[in-house]
Protein backbone atom coordinates (compact mmCIF):
# COMPACT_ATOMS: atom_id res chain seq x y z
CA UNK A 1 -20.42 -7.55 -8.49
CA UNK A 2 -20.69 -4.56 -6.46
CA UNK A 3 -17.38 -3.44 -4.42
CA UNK A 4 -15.92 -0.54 -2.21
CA UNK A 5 -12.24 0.48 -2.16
CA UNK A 6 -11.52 2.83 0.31
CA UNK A 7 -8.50 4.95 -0.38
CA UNK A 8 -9.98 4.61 -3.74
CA UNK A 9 -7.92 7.89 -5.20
CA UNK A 10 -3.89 6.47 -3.44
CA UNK A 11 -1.37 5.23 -4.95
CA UNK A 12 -2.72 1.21 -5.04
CA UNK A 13 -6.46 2.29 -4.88
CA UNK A 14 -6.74 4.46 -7.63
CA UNK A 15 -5.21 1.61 -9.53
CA UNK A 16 -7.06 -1.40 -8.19
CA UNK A 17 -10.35 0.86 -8.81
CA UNK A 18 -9.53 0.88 -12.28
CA UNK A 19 -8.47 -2.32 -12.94
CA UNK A 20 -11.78 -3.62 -11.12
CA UNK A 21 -14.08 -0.92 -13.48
CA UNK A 22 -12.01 -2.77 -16.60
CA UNK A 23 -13.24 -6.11 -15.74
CA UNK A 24 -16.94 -4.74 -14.88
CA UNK A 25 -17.04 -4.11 -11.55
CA UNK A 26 -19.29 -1.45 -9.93
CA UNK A 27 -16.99 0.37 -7.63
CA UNK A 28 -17.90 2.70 -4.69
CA UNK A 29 -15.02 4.39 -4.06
CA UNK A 30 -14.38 6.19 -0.65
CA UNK A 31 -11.46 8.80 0.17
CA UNK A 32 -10.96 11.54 2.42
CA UNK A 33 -8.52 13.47 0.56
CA UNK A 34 -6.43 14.33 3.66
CA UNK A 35 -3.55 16.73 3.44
CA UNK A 36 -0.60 14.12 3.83
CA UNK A 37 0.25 15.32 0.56
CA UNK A 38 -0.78 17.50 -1.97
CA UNK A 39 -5.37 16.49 -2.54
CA UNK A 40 -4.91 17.59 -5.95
CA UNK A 41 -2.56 15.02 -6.62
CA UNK A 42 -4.89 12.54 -5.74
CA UNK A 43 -8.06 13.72 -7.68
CA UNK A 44 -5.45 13.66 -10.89
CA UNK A 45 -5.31 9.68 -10.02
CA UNK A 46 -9.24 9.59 -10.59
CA UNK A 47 -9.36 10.96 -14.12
CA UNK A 48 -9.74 7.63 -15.67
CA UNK A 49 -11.94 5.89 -12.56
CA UNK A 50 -14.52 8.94 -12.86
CA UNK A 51 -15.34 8.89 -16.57
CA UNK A 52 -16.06 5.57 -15.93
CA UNK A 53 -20.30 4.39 -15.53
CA UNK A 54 -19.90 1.78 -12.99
CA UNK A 55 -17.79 4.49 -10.52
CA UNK A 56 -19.64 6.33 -7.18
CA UNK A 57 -17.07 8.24 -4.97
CA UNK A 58 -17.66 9.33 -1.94
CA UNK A 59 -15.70 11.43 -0.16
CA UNK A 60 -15.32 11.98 3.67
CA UNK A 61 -13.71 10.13 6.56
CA UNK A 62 -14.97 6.27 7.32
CA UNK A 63 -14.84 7.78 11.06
CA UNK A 64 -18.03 10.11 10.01
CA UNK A 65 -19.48 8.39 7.16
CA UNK A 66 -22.90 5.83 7.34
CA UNK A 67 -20.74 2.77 6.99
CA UNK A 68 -24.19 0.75 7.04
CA UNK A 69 -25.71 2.55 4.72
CA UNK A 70 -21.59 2.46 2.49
CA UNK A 71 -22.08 -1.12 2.96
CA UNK A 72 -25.29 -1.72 1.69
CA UNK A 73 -25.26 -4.08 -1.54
CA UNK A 74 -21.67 -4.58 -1.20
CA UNK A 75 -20.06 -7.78 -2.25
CA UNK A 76 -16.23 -6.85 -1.40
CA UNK A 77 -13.90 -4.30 1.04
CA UNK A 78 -10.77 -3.01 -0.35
CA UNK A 79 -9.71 -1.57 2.93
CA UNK A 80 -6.56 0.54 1.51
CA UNK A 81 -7.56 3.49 3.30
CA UNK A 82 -4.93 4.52 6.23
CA UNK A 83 -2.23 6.91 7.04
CA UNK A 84 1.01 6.11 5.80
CA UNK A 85 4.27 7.01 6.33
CA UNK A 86 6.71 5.12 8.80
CA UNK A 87 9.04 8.08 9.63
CA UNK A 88 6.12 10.94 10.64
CA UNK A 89 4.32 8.38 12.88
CA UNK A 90 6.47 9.18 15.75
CA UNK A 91 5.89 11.97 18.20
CA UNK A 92 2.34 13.31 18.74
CA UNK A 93 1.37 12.52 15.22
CA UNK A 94 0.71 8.85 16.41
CA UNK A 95 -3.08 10.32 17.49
CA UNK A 96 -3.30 10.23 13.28
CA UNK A 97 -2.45 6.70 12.67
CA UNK A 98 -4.57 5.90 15.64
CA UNK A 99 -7.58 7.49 14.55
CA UNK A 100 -6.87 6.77 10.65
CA UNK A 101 -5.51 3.15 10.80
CA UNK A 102 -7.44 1.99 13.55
CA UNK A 103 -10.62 3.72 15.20
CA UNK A 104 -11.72 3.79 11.57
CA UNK A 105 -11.14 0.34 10.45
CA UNK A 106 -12.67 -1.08 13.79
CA UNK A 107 -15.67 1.17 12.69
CA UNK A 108 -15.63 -0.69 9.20
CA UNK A 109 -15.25 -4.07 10.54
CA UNK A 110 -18.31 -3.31 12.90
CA UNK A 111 -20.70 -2.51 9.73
CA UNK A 112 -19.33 -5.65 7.92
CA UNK A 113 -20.49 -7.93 10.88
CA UNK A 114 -23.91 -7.33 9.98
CA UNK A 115 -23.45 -6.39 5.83
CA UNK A 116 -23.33 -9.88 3.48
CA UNK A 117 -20.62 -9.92 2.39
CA UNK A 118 -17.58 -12.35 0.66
CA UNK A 119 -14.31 -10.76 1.37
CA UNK A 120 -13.12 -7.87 3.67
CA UNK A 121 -9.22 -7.46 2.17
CA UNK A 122 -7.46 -5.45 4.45
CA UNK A 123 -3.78 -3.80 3.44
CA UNK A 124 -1.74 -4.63 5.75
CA UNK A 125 2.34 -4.16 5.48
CA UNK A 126 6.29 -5.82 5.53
CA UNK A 127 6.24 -3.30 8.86
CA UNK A 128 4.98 -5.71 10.67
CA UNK A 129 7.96 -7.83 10.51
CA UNK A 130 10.71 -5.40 11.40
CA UNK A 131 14.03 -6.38 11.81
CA UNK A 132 13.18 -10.14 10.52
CA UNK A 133 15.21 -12.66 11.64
CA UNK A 134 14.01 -14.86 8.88
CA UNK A 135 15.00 -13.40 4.72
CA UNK A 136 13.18 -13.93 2.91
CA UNK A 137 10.20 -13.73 5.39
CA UNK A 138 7.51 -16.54 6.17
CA UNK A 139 3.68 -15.26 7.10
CA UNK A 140 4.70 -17.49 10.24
CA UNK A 141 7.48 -15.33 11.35
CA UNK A 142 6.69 -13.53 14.55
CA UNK A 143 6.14 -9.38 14.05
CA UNK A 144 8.59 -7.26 15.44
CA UNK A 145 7.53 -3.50 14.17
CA UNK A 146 10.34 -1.11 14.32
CA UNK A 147 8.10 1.85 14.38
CA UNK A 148 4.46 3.00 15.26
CA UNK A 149 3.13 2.65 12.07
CA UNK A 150 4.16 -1.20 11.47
CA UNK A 151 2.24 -1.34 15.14
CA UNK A 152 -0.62 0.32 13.54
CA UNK A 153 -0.99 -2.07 10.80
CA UNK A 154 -0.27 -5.23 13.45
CA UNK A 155 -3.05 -3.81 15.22
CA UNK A 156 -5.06 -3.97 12.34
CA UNK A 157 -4.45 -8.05 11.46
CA UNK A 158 -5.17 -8.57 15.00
CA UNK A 159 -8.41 -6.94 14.36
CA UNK A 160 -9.38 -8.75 11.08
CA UNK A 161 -8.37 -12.24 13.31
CA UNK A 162 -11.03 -10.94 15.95
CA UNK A 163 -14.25 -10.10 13.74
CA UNK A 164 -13.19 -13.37 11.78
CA UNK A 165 -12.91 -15.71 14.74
CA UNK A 166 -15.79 -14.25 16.71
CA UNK A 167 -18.16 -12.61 13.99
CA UNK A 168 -17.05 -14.54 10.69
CA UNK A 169 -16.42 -12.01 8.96
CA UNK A 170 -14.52 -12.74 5.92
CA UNK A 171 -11.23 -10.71 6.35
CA UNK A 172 -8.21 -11.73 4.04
CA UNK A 173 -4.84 -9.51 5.30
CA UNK A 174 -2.31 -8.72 2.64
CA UNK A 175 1.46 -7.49 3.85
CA UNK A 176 2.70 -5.58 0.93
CA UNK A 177 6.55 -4.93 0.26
CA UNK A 178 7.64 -1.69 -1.01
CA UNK A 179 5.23 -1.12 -3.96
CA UNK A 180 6.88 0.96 -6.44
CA UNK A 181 5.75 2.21 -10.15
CA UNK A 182 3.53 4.68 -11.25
CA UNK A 183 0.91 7.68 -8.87
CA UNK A 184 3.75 6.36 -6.37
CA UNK A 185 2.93 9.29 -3.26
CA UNK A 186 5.92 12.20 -3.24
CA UNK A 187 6.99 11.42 0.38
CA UNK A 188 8.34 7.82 -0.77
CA UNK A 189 11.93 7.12 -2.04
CA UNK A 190 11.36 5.76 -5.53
CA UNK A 191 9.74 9.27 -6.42
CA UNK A 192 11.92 11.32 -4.66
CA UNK A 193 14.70 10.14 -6.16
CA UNK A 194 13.06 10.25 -9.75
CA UNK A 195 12.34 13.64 -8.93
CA UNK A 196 15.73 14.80 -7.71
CA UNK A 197 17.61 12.47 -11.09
CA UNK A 198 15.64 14.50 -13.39
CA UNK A 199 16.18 17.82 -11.82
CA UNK A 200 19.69 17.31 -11.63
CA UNK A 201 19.78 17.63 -7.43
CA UNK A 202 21.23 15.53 -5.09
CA UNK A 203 19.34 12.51 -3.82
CA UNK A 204 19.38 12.80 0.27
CA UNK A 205 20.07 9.25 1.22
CA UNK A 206 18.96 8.27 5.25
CA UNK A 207 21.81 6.30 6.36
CA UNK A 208 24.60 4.11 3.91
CA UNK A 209 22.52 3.29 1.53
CA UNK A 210 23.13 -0.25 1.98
CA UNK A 211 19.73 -1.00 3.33
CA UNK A 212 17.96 -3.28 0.53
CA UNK A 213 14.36 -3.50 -0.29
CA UNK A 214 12.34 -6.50 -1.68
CA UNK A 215 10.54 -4.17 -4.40
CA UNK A 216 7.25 -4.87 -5.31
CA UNK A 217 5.60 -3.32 -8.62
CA UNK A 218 2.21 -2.35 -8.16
CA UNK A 219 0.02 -3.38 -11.38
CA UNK A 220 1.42 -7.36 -9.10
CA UNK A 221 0.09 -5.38 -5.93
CA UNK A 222 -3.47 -5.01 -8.04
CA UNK A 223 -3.37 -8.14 -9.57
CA UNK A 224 -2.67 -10.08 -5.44
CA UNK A 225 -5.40 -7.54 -4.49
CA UNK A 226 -8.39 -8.73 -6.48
CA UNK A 227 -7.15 -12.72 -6.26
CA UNK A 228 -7.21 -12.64 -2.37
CA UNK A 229 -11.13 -11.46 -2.70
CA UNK A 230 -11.96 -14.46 -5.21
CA UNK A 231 -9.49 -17.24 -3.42
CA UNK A 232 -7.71 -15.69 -0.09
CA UNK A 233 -8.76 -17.80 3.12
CA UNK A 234 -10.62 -15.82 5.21
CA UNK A 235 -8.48 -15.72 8.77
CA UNK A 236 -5.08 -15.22 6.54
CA UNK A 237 -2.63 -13.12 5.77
CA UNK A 238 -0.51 -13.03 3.07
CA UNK A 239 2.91 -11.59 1.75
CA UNK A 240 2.88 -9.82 -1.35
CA UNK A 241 6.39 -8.95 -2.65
CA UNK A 242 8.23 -8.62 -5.99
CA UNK A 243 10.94 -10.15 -5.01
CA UNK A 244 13.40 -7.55 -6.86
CA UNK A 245 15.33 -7.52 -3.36
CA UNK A 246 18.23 -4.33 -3.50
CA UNK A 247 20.04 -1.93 -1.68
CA UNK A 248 19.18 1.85 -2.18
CA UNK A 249 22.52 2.49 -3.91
CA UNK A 250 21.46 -0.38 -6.54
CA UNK A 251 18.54 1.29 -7.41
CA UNK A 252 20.16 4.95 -7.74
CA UNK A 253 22.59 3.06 -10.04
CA UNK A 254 19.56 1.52 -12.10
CA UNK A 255 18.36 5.01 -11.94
CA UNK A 256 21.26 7.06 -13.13
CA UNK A 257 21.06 4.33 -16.10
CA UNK A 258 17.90 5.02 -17.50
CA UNK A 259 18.28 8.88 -16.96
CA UNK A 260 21.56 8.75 -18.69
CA UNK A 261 23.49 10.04 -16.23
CA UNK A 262 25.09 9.60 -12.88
CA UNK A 263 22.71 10.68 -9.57
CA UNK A 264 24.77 12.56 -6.88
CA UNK A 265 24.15 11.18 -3.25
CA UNK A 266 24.04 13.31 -0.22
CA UNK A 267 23.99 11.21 3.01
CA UNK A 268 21.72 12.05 5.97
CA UNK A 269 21.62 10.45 9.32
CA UNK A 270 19.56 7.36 9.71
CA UNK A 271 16.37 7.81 10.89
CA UNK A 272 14.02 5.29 13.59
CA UNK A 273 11.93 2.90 12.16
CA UNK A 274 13.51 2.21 9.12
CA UNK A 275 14.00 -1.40 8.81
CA UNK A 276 17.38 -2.81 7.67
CA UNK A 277 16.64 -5.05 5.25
CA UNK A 278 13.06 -6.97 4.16
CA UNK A 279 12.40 -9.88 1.75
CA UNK A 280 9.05 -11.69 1.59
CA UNK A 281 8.25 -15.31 1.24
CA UNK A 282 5.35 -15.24 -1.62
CA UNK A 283 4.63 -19.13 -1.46
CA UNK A 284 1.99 -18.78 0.36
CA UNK A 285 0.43 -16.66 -1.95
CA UNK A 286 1.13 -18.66 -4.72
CA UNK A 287 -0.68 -21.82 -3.50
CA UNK A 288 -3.53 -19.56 -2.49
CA UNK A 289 -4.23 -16.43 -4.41
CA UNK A 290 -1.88 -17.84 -7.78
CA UNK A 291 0.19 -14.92 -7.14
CA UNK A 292 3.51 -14.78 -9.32
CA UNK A 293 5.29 -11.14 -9.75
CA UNK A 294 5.56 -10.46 -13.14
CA UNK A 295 7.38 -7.35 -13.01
CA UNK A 296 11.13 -6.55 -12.48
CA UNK A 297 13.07 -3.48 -10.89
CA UNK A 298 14.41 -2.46 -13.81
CA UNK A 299 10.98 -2.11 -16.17
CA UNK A 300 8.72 -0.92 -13.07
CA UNK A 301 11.53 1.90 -12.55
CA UNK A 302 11.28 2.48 -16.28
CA UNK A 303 7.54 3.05 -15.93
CA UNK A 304 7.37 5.40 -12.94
CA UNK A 305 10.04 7.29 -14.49
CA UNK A 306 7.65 7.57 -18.04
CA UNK A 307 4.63 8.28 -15.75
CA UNK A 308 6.33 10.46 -13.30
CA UNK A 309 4.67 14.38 -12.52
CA UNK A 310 7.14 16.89 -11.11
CA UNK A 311 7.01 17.49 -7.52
CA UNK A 312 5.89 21.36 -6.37
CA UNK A 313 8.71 22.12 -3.83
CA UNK A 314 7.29 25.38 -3.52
């Protein structure tokens, strides 16, 4: 089994990668090592992946790579690649996510109309849903996005439901919830807060703190990853969530536990895009893929807090 995971050195890919080289897998990893945050950060991720035989990265952007020539002998797309980030895709930073989360995977998608292969998995998001009227949240629920980047990653389901209805192309869509744990990228709460707990700061909190989570640990985001290649109905799209639903003041508590002491708050104003609340209906997945979280809040917390690398607020 040959396979390519783009995004190969984030947060998720750098850990799917590895799990896949465990089990045998000969991975070609792609990643452009853009400056969202810090590159470095996200060769570190590689350490294990690269001293591995059956590991190829490549690095540059899918928008100027051969994707034909990528694609070549490929069995399986991981398609984690993307710009994230819900809060900086406002403004004229949208041309990003445009070019990043879309021009590129509609690039990808072309190459894999004419490459053999089983699954294209796509990583999609909760943004899609928004504001759901519906907790927890059925696949079947129609998307609302609340900001530019859950439209970015709507965009990109549509697209997997085009190549697969017109070009059969096998495209499985997973909408992750909040993945949390270890590698998790500086800009997102779990490791800011970590960062701030340890260092004895304040956390800055956008809004009450009230707004609740369904928290999903990522060695279950791996795990939902490589099952919707080997059983995921091509056409579909799936919710992958922990379902370790709570409010940001819940975790900070949870956090001031296993730190030993109590983490300060500092309020700031809440900011657009930010969904209220989100909870995912995994049944689908369950019937499908055999998915069954098998992590809680409290021991994924406990391991990105082992795991965790100081920020450089320099």
């Amino acid at each position: 089994m040959r396979v390519l995971v783009t995004g190969t050195a984030g947060f998720i890919g750098s850990q799917l990668t590895e799990r896949l080289l465990e089990a045998g897998t000969e991975v070609v990893g792609v990643d452009g090592f853009t400056s969202y945050y810090d590159p470095e950060r996200k060769r570190a991720n590689l350490t294990t992946a690269s001293a591995a035989d059956g590991f190829t990265l490549v690095e540059g952007n899918l928008r100027e790579l051969d994707l034909a020539e990528l694609l070549a002998g490929i069995d399986v797309v991981y398609h984690l690649a993307a710009q994230p980030g819900v809060r900086r895709s406002w403004g004229r930073e949208f041309q990003v996510y445009l070019d990043e989360n879309l021009l590129a995977m509609q690039l990808l998608l072309e190459a894999a109309r004419v490459a053999e292969i089983q699954r294209f998995v796509f990583a999609s998001s909760s943004s899609i849903y928004g504001d759901a009227e519906q907790m927890p949240t059925r696949e079947s629920e129609p998307p609302r996005p609340v900001s530019p980047y859950g439209v970015t990653k709507l965009a990109g389901e549509h697209l997997c439901h085009l190549y697969h209805s017109k070009f059969a192309v096998p495209t499985v869509a997973l909408r992750y919830f909040t993945v949390f744990g270890p590698r998790q990228r500086p800009d997102m709460a779990f490791t800011r807060f970590i960062d701030a707990a340890i260092a004895g700061r304040e956390v800055e909190v956008f809004g009450d703190g009230l707004q609740s989570r369904d928290f999903t640990f990522v060695a279950d985001a791996v795990s939902a990853t490589i099952a919707a290649a080997e059983s995921g109905t091509p056409g579909e799209a799936y919710n992958v969530a922990g379902g370790a639903q709570a409010t940001v003041l819940e975790v900070l508590g949870l956090l001031g536990d296993l730190v030993g002491h109590e983490v300060p708050v500092t309020h700031l104003p809440p900011v657009p895009g930010d969904a209220r609340h989100t909870g995912g209906d995994t049944g689908k997945a369950n019937r499908d893929l055999g998915f069954a979280p098998g992590t809680g809040l409290e021991q994924g917390l406990s391991e990105q807090l082992a795991a965790h690398t100081p920020l450089n607020r320099a």
